[in-house]
C-alpha atoms as a PDB file:
ATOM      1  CA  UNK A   1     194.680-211.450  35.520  1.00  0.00           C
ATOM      2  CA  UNK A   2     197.462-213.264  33.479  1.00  0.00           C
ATOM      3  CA  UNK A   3     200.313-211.663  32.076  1.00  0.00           C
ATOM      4  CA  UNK A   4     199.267-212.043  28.676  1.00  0.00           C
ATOM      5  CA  UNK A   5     195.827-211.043  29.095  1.00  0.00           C
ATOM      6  CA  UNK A   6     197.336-207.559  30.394  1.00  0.00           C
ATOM      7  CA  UNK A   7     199.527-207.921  27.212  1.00  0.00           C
ATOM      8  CA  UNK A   8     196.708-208.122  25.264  1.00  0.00           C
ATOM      9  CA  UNK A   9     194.145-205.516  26.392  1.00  0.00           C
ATOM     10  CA  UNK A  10     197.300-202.671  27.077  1.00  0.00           C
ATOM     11  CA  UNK A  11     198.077-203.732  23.134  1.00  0.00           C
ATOM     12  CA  UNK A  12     193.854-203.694  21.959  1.00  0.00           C
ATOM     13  CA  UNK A  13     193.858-200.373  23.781  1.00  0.00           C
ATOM     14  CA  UNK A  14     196.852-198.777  21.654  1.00  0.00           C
ATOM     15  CA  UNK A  15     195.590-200.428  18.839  1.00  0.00           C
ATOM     16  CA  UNK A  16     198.655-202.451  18.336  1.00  0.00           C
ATOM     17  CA  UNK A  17     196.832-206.156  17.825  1.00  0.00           C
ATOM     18  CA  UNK A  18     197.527-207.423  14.564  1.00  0.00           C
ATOM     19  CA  UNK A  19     194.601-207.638  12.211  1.00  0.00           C
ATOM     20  CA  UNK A  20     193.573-210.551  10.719  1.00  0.00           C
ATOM     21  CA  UNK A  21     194.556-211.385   6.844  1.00  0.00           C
ATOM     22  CA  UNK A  22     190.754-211.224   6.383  1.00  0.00           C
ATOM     23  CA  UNK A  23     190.168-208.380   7.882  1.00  0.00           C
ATOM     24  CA  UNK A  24     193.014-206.545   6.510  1.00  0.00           C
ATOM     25  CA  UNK A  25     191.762-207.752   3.373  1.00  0.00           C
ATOM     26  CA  UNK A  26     187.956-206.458   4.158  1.00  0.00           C
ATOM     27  CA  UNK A  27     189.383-202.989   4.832  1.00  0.00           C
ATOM     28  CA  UNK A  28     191.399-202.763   1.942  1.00  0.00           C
ATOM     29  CA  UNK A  29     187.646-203.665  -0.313  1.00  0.00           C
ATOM     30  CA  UNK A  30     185.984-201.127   1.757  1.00  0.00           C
ATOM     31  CA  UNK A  31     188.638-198.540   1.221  1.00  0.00           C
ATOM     32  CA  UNK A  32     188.471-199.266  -2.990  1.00  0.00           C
ATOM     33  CA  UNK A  33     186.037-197.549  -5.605  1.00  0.00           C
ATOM     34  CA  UNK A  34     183.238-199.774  -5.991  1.00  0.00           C
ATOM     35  CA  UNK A  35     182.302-200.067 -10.178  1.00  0.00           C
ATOM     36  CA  UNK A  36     179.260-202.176 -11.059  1.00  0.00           C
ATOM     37  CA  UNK A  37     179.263-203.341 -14.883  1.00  0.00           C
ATOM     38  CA  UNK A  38     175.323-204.349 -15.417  1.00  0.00           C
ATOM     39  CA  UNK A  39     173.183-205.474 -17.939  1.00  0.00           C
ATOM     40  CA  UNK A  40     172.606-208.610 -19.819  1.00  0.00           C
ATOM     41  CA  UNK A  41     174.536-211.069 -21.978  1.00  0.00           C
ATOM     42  CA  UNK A  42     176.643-208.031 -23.684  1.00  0.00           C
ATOM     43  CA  UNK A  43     177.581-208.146 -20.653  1.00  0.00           C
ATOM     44  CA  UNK A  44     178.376-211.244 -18.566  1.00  0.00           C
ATOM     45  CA  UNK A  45     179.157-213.691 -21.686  1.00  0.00           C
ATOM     46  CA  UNK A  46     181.747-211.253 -23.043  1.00  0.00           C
ATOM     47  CA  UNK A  47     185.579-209.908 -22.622  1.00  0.00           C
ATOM     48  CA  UNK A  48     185.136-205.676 -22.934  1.00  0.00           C
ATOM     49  CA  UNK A  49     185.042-206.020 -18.769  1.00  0.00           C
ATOM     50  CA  UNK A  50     188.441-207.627 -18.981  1.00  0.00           C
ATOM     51  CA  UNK A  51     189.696-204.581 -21.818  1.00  0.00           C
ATOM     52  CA  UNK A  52     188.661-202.164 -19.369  1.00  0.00           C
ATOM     53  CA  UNK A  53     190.547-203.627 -16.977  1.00  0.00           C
ATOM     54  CA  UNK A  54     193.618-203.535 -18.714  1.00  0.00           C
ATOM     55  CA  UNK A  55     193.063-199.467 -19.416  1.00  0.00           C
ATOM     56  CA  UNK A  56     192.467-198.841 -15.425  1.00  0.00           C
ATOM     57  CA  UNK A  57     195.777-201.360 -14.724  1.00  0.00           C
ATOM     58  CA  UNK A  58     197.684-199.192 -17.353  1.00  0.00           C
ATOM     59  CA  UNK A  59     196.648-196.224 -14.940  1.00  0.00           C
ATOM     60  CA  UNK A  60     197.665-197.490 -12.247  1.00  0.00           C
ATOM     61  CA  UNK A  61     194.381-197.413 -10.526  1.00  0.00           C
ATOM     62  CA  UNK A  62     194.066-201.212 -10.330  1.00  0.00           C
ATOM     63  CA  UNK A  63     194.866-201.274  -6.187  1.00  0.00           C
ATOM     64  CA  UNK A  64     191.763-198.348  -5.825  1.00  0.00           C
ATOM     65  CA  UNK A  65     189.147-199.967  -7.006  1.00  0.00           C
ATOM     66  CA  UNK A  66     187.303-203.089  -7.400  1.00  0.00           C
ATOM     67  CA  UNK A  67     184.215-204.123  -9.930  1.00  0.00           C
ATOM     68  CA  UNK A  68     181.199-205.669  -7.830  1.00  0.00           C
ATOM     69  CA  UNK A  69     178.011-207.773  -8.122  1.00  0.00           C
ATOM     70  CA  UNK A  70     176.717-210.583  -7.240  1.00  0.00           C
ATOM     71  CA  UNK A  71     178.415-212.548 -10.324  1.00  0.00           C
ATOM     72  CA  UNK A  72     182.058-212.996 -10.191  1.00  0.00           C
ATOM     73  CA  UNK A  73     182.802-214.858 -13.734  1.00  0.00           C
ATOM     74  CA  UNK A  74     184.654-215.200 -16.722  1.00  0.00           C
ATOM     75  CA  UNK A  75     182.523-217.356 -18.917  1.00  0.00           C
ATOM     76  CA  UNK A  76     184.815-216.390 -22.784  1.00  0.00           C
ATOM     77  CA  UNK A  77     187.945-216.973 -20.971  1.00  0.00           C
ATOM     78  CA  UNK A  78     189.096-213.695 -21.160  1.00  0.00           C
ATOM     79  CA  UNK A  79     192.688-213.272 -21.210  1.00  0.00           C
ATOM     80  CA  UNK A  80     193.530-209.256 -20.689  1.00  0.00           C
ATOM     81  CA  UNK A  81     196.730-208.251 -19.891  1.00  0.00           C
ATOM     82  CA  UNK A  82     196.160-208.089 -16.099  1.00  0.00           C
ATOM     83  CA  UNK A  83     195.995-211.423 -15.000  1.00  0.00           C
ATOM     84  CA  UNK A  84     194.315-210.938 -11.831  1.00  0.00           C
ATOM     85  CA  UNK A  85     191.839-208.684 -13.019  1.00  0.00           C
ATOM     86  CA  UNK A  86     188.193-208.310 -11.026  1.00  0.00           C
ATOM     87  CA  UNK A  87     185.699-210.538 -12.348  1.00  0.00           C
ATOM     88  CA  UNK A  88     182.546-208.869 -10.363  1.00  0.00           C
ATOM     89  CA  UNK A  89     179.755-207.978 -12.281  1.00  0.00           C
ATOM     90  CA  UNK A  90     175.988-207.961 -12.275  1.00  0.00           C
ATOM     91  CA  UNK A  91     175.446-208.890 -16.019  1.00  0.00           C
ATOM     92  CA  UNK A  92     172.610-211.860 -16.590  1.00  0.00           C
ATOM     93  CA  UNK A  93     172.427-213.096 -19.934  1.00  0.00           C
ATOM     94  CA  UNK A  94     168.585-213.104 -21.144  1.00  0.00           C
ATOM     95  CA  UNK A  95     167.723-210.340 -18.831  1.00  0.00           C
ATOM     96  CA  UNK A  96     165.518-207.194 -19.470  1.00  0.00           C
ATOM     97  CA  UNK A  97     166.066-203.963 -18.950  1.00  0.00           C
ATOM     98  CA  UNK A  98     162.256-203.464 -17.487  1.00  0.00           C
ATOM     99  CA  UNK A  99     162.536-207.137 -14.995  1.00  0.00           C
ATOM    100  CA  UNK A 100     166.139-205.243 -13.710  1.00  0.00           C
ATOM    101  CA  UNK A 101     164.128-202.126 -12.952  1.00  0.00           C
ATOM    102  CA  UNK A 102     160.956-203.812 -11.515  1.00  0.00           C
ATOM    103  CA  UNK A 103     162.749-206.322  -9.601  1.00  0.00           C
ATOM    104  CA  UNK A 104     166.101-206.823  -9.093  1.00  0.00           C
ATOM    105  CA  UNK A 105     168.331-203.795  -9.131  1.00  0.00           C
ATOM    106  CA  UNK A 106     167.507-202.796  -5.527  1.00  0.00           C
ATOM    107  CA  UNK A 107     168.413-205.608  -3.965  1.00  0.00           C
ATOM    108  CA  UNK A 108     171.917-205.770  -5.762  1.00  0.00           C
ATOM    109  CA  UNK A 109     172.766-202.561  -4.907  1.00  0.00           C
ATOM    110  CA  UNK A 110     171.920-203.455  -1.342  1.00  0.00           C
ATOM    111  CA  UNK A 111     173.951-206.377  -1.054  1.00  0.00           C
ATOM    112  CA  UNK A 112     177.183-204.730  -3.560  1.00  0.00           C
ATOM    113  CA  UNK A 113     177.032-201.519  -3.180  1.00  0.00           C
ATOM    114  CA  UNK A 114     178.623-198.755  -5.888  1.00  0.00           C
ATOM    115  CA  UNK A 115     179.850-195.560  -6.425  1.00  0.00           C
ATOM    116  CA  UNK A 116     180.015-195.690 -10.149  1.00  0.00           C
ATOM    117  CA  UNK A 117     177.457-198.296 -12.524  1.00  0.00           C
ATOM    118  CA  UNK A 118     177.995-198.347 -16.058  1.00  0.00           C
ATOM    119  CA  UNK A 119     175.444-200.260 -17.540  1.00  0.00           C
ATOM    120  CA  UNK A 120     173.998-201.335 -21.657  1.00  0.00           C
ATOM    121  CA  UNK A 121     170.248-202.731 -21.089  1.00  0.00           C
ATOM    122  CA  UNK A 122     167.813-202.962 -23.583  1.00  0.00           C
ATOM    123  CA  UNK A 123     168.116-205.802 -26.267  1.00  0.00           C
ATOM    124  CA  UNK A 124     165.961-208.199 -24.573  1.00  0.00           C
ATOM    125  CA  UNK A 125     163.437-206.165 -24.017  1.00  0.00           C
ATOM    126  CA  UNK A 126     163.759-205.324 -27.819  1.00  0.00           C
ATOM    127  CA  UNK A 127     163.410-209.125 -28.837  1.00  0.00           C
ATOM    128  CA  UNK A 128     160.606-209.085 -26.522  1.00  0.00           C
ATOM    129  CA  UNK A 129     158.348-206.455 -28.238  1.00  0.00           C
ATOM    130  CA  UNK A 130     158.611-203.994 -25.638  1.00  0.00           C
ATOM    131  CA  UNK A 131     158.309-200.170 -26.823  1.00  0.00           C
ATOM    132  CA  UNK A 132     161.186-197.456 -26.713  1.00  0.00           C
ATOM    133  CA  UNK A 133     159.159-195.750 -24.141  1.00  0.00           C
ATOM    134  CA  UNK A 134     158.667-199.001 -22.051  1.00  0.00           C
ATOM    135  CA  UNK A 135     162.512-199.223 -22.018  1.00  0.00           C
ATOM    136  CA  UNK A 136     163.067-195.598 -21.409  1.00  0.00           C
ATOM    137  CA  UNK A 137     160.903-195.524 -18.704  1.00  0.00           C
ATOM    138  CA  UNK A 138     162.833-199.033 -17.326  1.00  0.00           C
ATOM    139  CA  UNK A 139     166.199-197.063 -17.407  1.00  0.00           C
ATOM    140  CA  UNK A 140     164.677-193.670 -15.371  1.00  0.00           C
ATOM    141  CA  UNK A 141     163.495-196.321 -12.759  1.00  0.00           C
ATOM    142  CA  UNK A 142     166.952-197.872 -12.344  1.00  0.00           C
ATOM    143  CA  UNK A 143     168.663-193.946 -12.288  1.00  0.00           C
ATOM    144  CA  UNK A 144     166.158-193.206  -9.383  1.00  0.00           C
ATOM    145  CA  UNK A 145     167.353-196.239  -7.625  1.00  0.00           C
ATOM    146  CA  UNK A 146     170.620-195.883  -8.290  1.00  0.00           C
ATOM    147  CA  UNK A 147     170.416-192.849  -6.631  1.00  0.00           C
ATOM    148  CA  UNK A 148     168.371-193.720  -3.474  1.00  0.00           C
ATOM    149  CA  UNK A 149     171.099-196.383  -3.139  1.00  0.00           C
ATOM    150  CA  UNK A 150     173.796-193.942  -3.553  1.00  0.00           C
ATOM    151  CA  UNK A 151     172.749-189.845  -3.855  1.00  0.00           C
ATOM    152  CA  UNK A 152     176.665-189.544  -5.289  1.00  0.00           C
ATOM    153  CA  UNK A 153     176.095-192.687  -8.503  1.00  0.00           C
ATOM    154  CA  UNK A 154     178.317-191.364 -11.393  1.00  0.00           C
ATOM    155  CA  UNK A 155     176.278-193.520 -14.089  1.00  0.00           C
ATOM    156  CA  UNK A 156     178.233-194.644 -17.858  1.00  0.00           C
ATOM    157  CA  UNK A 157     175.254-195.614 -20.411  1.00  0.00           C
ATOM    158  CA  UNK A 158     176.044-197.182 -23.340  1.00  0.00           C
ATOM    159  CA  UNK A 159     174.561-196.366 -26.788  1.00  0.00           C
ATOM    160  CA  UNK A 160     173.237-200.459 -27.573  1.00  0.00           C
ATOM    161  CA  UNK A 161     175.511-202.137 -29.920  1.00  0.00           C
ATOM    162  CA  UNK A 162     174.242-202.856 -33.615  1.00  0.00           C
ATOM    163  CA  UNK A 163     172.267-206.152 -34.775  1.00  0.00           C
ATOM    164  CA  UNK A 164     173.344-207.825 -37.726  1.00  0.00           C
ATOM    165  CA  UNK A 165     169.105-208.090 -38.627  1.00  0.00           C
ATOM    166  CA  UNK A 166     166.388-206.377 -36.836  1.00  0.00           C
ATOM    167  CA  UNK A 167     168.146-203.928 -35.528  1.00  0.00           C
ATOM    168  CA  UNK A 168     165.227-200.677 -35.466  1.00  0.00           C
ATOM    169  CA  UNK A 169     164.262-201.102 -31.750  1.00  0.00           C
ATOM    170  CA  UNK A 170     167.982-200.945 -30.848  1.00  0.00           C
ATOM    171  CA  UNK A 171     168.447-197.893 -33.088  1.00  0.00           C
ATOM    172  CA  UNK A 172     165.047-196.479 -31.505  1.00  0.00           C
ATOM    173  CA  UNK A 173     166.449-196.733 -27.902  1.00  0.00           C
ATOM    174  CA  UNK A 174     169.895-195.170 -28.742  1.00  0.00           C
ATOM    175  CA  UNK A 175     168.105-192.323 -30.737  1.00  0.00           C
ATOM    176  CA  UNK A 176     166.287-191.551 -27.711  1.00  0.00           C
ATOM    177  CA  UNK A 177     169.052-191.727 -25.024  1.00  0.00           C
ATOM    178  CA  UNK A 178     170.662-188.528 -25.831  1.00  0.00           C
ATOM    179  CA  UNK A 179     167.878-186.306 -24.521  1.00  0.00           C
ATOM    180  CA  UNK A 180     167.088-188.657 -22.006  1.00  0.00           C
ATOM    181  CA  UNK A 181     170.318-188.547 -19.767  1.00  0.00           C
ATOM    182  CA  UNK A 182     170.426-184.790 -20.060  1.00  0.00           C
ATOM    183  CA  UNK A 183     166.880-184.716 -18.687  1.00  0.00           C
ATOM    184  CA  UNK A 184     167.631-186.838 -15.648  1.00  0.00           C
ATOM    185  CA  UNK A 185     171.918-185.464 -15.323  1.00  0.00           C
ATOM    186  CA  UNK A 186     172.657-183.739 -11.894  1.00  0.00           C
ATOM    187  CA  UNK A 187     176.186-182.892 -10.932  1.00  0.00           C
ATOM    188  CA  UNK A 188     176.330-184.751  -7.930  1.00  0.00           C
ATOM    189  CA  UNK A 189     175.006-187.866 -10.228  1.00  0.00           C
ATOM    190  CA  UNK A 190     176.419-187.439 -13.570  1.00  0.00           C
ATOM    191  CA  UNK A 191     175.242-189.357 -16.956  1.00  0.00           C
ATOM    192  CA  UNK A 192     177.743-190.022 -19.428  1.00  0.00           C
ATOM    193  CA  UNK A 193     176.908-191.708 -22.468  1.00  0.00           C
ATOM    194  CA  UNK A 194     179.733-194.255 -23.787  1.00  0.00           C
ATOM    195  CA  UNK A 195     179.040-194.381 -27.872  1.00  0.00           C
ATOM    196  CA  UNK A 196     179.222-198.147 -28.176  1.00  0.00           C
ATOM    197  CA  UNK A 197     177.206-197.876 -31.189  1.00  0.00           C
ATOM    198  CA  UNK A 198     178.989-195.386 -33.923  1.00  0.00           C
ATOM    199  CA  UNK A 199     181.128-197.242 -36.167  1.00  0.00           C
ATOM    200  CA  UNK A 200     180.775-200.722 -34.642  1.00  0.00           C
ATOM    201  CA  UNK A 201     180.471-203.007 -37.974  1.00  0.00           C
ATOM    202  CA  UNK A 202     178.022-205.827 -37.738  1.00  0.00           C
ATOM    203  CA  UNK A 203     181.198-208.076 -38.617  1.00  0.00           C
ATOM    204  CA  UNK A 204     182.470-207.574 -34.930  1.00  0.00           C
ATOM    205  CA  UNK A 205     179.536-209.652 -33.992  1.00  0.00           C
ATOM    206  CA  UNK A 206     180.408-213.484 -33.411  1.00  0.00           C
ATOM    207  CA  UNK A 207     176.623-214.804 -33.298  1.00  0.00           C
ATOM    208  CA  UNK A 208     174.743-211.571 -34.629  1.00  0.00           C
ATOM    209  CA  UNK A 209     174.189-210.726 -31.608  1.00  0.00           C
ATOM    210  CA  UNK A 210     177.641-210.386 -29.494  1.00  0.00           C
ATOM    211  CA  UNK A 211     180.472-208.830 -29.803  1.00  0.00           C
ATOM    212  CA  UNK A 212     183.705-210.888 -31.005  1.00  0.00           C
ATOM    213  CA  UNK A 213     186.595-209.845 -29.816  1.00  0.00           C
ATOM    214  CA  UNK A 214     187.079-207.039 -31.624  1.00  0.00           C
ATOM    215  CA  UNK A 215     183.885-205.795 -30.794  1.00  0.00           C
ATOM    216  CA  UNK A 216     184.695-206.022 -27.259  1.00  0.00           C
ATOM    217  CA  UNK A 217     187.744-203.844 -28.162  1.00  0.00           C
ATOM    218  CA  UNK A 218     185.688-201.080 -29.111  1.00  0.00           C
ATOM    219  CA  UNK A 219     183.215-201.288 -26.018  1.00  0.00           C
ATOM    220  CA  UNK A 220     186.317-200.955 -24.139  1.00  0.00           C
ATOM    221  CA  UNK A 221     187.968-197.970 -26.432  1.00  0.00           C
ATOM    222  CA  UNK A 222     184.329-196.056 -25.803  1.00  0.00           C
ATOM    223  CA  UNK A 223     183.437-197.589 -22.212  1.00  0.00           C
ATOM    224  CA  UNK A 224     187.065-197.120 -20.747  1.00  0.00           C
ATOM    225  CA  UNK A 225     187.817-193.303 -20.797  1.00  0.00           C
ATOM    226  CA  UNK A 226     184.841-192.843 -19.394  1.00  0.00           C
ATOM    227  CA  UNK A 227     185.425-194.825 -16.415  1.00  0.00           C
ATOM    228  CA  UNK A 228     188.901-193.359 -16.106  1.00  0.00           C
ATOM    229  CA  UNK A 229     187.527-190.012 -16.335  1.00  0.00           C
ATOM    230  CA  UNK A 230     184.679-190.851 -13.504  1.00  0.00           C
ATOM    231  CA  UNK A 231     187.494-193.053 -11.529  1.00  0.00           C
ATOM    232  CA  UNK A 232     190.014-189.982 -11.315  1.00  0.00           C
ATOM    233  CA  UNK A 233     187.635-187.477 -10.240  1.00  0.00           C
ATOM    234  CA  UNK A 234     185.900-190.125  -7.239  1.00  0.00           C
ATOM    235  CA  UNK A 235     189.467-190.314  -6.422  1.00  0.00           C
ATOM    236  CA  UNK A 236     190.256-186.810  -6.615  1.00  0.00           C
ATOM    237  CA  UNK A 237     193.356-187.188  -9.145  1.00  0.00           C
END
């Protein structure tokens, strides 16, 4: 056996190779929080994932955790504060709550798995015709397989931002939310419910539809504690 073949198995042995920059770099991913921002448009085409950002860089919990998904995008050209900050998400513009559900949401959480999901769903499904109970019983279905996927999901749902016209099945599903998440909470898999909703003016909307960005601002001001809150205690700080 050669010298440096010795070398190398006495040094694999003591575990004293050097790692790889990739794997380094796959064990310091593995090691971080994983946060999933879902939904639809509200979420993918806009900057509140960027203000959020910002609020768990200002922390300094930036280096702990790491937003996942299969998208990784920045379609407004956000520009937070924190230049680097995680583009991951699993927000798909045009997308309903009840399709998620049905068909997609297992699979995502199989390939990018999370510990926490925060998640606004339901204004699609609203355009669509779809009843408050259809869309109700679409966000119990995700929360079930949120939880196969992960027993331990800490879960953030919004209250659905306003409509500047035909807003009543948006108002329906945020009326019924309340009662909802304290049906389904569970200690292990807490529900908190970010009030995106209260005091949002219609004039924060660039298209009607969503947010400018001011109204990202105030997703972030009701999203971001929240997460902070759920971040500390996953990270027992």
């Amino acid at each position: 056996m050669h010298t440096q073949t010795i070398l190398a198995s006495v040094l694999a042995l003591c575990g004293l190779v050097a790692s790889s920059p990739v794997e380094v770099a796959e064990r310091q991913a593995a090691s971080k929080l994983r946060i999933m921002p879902l939904g639809d448009s509200i979420t993918e085409i806009t900057c509140w994932r960027a203000f959020v950002w910002d609020q768990l860089a200002e922390a300094g919990l930036a280096s702990q955790v790491q937003y996942v998904g299969s998208q990784n995008s920045n379609p407004q050209n956000c520009k937070p504060n924190t230049a680097n900050w995680d583009e991951h998400h699993e927000g798909h513009s045009g997308w309903l709550a009840i399709d998620i559900a049905n068909n997609y949401l297992t699979g995502w959480l199989q390939k990018t798995p999370a510990d926490i999901v925060m998640f606004m769903l339901g204004t699609n499904d609203v355009f669509r015709g779809h009843s408050t109970t259809d869309i109700m019983a679409a966000y119990t279905k995700m929360i079930n397989i949120m939880r196969a996927a992960n027993p331990k999901m800490k879960i953030i749902v919004d209250l659905v931002i306003p409509l500047s016209t035909g807003g009543a099945g948006v108002n329906q599903i945020n009326a019924a939310i309340p009662a909802w998440a304290k049906g389904l909470n569970s200690t292990d898999s807490p529900i908190l419910i970010a009030d995106c909703n209260t005091g949002f003016p219609t004039s924060d909307l660039r298209d009607g539809v969503h947010p400018n960005i001011a109204g990202d601002k105030i997703i972030a001001s009701r999203v971001g504690p929240l997460l902070l809150q759920l971040v500390k205690q996953s990270l027992g700080k």
